[in-house]
Protein backbone atom coordinates (compact mmCIF):
# COMPACT_ATOMS: atom_id res chain seq x y z
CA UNK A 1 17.13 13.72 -14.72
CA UNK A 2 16.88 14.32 -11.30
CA UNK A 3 12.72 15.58 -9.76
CA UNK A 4 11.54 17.53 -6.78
CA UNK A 5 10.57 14.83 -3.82
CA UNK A 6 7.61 17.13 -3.07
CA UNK A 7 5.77 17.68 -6.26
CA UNK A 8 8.08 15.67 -9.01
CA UNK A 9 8.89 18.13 -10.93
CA UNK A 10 12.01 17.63 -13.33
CA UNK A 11 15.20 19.49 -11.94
CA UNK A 12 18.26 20.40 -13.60
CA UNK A 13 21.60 19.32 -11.95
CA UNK A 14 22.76 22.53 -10.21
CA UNK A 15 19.07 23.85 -8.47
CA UNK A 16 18.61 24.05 -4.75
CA UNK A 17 14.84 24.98 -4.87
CA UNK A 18 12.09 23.50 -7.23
CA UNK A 19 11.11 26.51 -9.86
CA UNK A 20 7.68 24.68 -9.13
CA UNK A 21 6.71 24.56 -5.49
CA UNK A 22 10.15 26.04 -3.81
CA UNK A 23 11.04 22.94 -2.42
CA UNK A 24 13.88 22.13 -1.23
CA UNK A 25 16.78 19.57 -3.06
CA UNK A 26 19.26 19.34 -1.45
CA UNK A 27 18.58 19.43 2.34
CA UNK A 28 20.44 22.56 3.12
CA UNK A 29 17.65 25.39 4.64
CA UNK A 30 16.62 28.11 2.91
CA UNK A 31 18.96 31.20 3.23
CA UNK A 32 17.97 33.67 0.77
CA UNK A 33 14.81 34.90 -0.99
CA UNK A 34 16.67 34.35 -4.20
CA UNK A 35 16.43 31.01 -3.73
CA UNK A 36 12.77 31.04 -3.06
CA UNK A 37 10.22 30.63 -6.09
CA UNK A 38 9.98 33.96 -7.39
CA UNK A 39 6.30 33.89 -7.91
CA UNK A 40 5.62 33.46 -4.37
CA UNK A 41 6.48 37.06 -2.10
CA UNK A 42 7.98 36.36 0.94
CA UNK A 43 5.09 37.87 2.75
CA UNK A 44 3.05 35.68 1.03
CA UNK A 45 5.05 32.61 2.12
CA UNK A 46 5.06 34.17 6.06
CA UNK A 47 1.42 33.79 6.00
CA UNK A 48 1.38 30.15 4.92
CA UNK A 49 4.09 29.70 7.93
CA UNK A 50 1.82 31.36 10.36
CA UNK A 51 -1.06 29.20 9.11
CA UNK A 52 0.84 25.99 9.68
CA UNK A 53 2.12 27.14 13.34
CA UNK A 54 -2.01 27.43 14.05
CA UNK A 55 -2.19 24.06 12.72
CA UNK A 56 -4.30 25.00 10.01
CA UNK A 57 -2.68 23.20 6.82
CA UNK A 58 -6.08 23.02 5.04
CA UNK A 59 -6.66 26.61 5.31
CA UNK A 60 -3.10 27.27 3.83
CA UNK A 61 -3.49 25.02 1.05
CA UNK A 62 -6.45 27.03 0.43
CA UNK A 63 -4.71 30.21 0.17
CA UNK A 64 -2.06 28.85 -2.05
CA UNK A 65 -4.67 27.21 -4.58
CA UNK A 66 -6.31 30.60 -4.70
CA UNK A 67 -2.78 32.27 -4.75
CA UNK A 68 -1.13 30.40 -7.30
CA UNK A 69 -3.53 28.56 -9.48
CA UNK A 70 -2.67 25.24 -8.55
CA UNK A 71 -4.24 21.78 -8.34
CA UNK A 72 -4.86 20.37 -4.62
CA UNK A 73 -1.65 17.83 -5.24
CA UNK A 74 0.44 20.91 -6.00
CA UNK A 75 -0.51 23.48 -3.53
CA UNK A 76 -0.49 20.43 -0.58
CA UNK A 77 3.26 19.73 -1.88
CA UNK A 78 4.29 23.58 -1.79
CA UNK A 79 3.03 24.19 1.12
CA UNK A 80 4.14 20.93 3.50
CA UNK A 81 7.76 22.24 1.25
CA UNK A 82 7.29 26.08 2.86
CA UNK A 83 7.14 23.99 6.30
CA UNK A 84 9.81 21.77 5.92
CA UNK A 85 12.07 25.06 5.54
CA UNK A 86 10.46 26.71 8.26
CA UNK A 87 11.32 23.56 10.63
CA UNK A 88 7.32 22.46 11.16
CA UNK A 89 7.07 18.57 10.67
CA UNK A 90 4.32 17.39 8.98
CA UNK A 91 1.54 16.23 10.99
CA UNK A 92 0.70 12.35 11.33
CA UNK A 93 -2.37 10.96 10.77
CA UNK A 94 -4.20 10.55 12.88
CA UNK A 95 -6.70 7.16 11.98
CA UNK A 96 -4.48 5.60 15.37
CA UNK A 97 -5.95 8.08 17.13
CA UNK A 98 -9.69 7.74 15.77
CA UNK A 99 -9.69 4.00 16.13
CA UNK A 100 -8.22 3.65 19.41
CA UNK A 101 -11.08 6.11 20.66
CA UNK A 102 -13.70 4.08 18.82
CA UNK A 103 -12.60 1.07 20.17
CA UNK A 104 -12.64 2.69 23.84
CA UNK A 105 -16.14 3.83 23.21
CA UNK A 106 -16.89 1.01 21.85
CA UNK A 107 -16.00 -1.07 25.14
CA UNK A 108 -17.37 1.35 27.27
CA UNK A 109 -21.03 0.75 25.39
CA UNK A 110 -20.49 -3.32 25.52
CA UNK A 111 -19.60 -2.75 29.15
CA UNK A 112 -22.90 -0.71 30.01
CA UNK A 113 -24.67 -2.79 28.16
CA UNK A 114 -23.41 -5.96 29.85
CA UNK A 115 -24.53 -4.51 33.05
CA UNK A 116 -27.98 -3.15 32.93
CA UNK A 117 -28.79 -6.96 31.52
């Protein structure tokens, strides 16, 4: 039986969205609020767009913990799923970022050091 990439939820053969976390199967966007989860309003799901646009994905995990009643692993799947149909990638991480500037500062200290020696 076929599961939801997002939160693994088991699918039957002819779904488009998971019933679970409104992700979507098959690739296509979303086109209707039929197709959405029917627990979650649409202004509801606006908000968590909004949220991501601000580049505030905690915050809108958050809201759809509190919303739904949903473990961390659950809301964080539904919600990078709203994104994906709204066209926001998800973020990288960003440890390349955090070590590369550690390193830097790291230099910079051995540097100073080296010359007040």
């Amino acid at each position: 039986m076929p599961q939801c990439s997002f939160c693994g939820e088991p699918l039957g053969l002819s779904v488009n969205f998971c019933p679970k976390c409104g992700g979507n199967v098959d690739g296509k966007p979303q086109e209707t609020s039929d197709d959405r989860d029917s627990n979650l309003p649409e202004s509801f799901e606006r908000e968590i767009v909004a949220l991501l646009r601000q580049s505030q994905k905690i915050e809108a995990i958050k809201r759809y913990r509190e919303r739904s009643r949903v473990g961390l692993k659950e809301a964080k799947s539904a919600v990078e799923a709203i994104g994906l149909r709204a066209g926001i990638q998800p973020a990288t991480s960003g440890c390349g970022s955090a070590a590369i500037a550690f390193m830097l500062i790291l230099g910079t200290a051995t540097g100073l050091f080296a010359l007040c020696r």
